[in-house]
Protein backbone atom coordinates (compact mmCIF):
# COMPACT_ATOMS: atom_id res chain seq x y z
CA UNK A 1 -2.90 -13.54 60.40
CA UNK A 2 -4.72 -16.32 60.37
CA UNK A 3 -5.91 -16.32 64.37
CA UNK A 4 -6.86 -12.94 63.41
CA UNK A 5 -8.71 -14.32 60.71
CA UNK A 6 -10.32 -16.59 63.00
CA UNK A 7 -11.44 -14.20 65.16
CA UNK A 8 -13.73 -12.07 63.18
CA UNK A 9 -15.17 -15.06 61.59
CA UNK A 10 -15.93 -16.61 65.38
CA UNK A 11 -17.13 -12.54 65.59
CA UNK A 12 -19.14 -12.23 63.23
CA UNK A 13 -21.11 -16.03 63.33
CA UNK A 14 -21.20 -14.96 67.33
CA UNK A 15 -22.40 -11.64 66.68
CA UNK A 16 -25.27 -12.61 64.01
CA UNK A 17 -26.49 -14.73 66.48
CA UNK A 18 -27.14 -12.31 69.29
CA UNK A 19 -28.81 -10.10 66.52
CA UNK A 20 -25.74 -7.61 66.64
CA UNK A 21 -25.50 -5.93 63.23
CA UNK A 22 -21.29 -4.83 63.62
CA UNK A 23 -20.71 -7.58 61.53
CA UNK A 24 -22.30 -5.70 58.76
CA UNK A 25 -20.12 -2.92 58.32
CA UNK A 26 -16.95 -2.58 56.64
CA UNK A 27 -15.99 0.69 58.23
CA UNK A 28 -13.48 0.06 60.67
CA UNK A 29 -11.70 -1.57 58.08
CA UNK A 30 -7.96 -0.76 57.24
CA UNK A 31 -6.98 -1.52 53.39
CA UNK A 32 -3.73 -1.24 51.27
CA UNK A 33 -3.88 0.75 47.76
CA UNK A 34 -2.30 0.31 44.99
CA UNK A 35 0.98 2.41 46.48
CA UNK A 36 1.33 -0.19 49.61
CA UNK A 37 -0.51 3.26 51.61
CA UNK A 38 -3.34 2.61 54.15
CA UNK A 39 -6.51 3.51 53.65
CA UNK A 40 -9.12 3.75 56.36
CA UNK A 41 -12.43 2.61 54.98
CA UNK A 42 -14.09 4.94 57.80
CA UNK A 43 -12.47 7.41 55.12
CA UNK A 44 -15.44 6.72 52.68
CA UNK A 45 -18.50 7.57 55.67
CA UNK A 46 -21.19 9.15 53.96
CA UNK A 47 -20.44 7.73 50.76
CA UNK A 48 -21.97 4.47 48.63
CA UNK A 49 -18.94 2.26 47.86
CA UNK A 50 -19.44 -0.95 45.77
CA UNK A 51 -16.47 -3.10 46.29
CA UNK A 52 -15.33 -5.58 43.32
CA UNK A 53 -12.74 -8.02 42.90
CA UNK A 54 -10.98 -7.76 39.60
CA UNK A 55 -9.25 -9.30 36.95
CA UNK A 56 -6.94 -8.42 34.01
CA UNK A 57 -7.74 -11.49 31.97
CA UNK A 58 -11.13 -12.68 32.46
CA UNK A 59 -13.82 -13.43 30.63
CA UNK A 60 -15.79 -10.30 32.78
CA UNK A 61 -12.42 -8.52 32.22
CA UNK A 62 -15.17 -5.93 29.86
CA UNK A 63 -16.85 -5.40 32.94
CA UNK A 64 -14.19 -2.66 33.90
CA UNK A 65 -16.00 -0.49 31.17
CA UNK A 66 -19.38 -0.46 33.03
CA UNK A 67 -17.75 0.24 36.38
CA UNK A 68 -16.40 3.42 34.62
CA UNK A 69 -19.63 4.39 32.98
CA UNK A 70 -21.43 3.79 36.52
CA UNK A 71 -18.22 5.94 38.48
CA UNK A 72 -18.85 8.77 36.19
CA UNK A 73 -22.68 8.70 36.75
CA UNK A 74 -22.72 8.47 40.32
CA UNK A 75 -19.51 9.95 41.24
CA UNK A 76 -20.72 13.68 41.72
CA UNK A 77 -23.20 12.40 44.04
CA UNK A 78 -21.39 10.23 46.43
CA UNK A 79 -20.40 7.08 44.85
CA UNK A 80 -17.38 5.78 44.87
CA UNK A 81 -15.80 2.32 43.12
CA UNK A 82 -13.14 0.10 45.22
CA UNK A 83 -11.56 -2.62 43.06
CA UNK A 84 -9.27 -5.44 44.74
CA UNK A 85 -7.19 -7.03 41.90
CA UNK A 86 -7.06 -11.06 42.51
CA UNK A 87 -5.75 -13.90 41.48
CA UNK A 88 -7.17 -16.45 42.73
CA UNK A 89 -9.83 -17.18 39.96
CA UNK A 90 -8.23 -18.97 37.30
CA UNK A 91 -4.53 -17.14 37.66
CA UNK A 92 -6.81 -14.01 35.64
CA UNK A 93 -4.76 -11.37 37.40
CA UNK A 94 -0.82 -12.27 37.10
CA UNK A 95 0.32 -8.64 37.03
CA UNK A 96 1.80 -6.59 39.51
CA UNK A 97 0.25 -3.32 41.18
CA UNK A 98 1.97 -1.25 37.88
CA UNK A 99 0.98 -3.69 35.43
CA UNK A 100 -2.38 -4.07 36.61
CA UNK A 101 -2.95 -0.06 37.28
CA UNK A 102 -1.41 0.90 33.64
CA UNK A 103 -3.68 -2.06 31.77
CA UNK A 104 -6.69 -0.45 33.36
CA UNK A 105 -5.90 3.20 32.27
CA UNK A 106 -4.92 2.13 28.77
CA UNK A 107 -7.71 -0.44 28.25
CA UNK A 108 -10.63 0.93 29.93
CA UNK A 109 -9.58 4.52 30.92
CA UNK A 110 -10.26 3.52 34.50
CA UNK A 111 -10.35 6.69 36.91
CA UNK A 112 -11.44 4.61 40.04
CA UNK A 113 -9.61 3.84 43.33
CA UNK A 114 -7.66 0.32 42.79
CA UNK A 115 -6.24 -1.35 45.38
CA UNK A 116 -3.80 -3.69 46.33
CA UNK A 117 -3.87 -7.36 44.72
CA UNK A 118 -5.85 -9.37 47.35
CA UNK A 119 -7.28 -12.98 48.22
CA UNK A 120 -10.83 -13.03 48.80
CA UNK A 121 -11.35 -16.40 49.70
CA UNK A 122 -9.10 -19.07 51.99
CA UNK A 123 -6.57 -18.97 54.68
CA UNK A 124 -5.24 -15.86 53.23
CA UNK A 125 -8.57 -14.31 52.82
CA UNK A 126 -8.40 -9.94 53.40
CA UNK A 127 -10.72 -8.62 56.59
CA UNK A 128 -12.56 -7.23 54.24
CA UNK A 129 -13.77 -9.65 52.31
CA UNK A 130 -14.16 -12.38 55.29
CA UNK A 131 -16.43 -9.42 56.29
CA UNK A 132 -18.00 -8.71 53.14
CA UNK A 133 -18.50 -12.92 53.03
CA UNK A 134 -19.95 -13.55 56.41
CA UNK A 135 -22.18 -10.54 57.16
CA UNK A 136 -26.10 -11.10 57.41
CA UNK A 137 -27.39 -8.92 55.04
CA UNK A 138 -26.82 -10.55 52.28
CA UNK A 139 -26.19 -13.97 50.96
CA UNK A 140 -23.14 -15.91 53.28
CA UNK A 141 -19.99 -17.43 51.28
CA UNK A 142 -17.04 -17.37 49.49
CA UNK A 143 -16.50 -15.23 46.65
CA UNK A 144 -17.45 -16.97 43.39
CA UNK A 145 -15.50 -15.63 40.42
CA UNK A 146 -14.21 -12.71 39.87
CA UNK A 147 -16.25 -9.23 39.42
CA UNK A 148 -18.34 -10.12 42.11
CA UNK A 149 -19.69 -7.04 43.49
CA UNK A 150 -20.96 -5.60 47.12
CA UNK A 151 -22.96 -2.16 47.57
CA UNK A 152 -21.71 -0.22 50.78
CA UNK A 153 -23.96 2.18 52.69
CA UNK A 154 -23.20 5.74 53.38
CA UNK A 155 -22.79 4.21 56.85
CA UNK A 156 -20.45 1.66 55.77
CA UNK A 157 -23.12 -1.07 55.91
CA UNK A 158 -23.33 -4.22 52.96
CA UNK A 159 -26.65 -3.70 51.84
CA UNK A 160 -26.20 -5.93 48.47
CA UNK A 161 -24.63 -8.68 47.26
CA UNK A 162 -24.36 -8.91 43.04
CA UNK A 163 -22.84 -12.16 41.51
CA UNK A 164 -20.09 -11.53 38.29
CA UNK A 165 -22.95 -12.00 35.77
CA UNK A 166 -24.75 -9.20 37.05
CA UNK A 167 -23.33 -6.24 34.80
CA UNK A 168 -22.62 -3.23 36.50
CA UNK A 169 -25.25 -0.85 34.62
CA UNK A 170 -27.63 -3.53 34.92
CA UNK A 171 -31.04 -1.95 35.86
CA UNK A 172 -30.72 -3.82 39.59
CA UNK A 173 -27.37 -2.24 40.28
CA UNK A 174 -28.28 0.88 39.38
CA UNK A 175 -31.71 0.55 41.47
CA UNK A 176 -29.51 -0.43 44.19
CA UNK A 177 -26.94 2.81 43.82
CA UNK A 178 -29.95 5.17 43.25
CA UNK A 179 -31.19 4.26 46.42
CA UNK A 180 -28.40 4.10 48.73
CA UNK A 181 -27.62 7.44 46.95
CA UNK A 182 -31.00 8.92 48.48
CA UNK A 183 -30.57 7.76 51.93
C-alpha cells in the first residue's frame, strides 16, 4: 500500500510538471461503501460529486444537515454527495460502518451515498484523497479538519477545494454546484 501510495504521489508531482492534467481527476478511482462493495468512481461520469470527509462528533458534525438540504436541491439534476467517515481528526468518528450509517439517518435523515471509514491524510492516506490532496487545480495539502469538501466535474475533474468552515449552502458552494451543474 504504501509503494502504491508513493507512486501516484511521484505521479502526480511528475505529471503537474509536464502540464499533464490526469492528476486532476478522480475517475479511475476504485472506493469501498459502506457494505465493504466497490464502487467505481467512473460510475458517477456525467455527474457533479462533492466529496467530504465526515464526522459523528464534531463540532461541524451540523454540517450533515446542509449536505442534505444541498442533495435534495441538486440531486434531480445531477449532483450527487460522497461522504468518507474519518477518524483521524480528533478521534470525532469512533463508530463502525452501522453505527455511523444509523446516527446519520436518525440525526440528520441523511439519504446520501456514505462510504467506508477512511484516512485522508498519512501513510495510510485513501487514493482518493492523496488525489484529491495533490492535484493542481486547487490548493495542494493535507486535509485540515474534518468536513472539508471537494467539487467533482461531470468529467470527474476537482474543480474546487472548500475548507470545513465553509457551510455547505454557503452562497460559494452553491455558485460552484450551479455551475458545474450547467456544464
Amino acid at each position: 500500500m504504501a509503494v502504491s501510495l508513493f507512486l501516484i504521489i511521484g505521479y502526480s508531482a511528475s505529471a503537474g510538471s509536464q502540464g499533464d492534467k490526469s492528476n486532476n481527476n478522480v475517475s479511475g478511482i476504485t472506493v469501498k461503501d459502506m457494505n465493504g462493495k466497490d464502487v467505481a468512481l467512473s460510475d458517477y461520469k456525467g455527474k457533479v460529486l462533492l466529496i467530504v470527509n465526515v464526522a459523528s462528533k464534531c463540532g461541524f458534525t451540523p454540517q450533515y444537515e446542509g449536505l442534505e438540504k444541498i442533495y435534495k436541491k441538486y440531486k434531480d439534476q445531477g449532483f450527487e454527495i460522497l461522504a468518507f467517515p474519518c477518524n483521524q481528526f480528533g478521534g470525532q468518528e469512533p463508530g463502525t460502518n452501522e453505527e455511523i450509517k444509523n446516527f446519520c439517518s436518525s440525526e440528520y435523515s441523511v439519504t446520501f451515498k456514505l462510504f467506508n471509514k477512511i484516512d485522508v491524510n498519512g501513510d495510510n492516506r485513501s487514493p482518493l484523497y492523496a488525489k484529491l490532496t495533490s492535484n493542481t487545480n486547487t490548493e495542494q495539502g493535507d486535509v485540515k479538519w474534518n468536513f472539508e469538501k471537494f467539487l467533482i466535474s461531470k468529467k470527474g475533474e476537482i474543480v474546487a477545494r472548500f475548507r470545513s468552515k465553509v457551510t455547505p449552502e454557503s452562497d460559494v458552494i452553491s455558485a460552484a454546484i450551479e455551475k458545474e451543474l450547467s456544464k
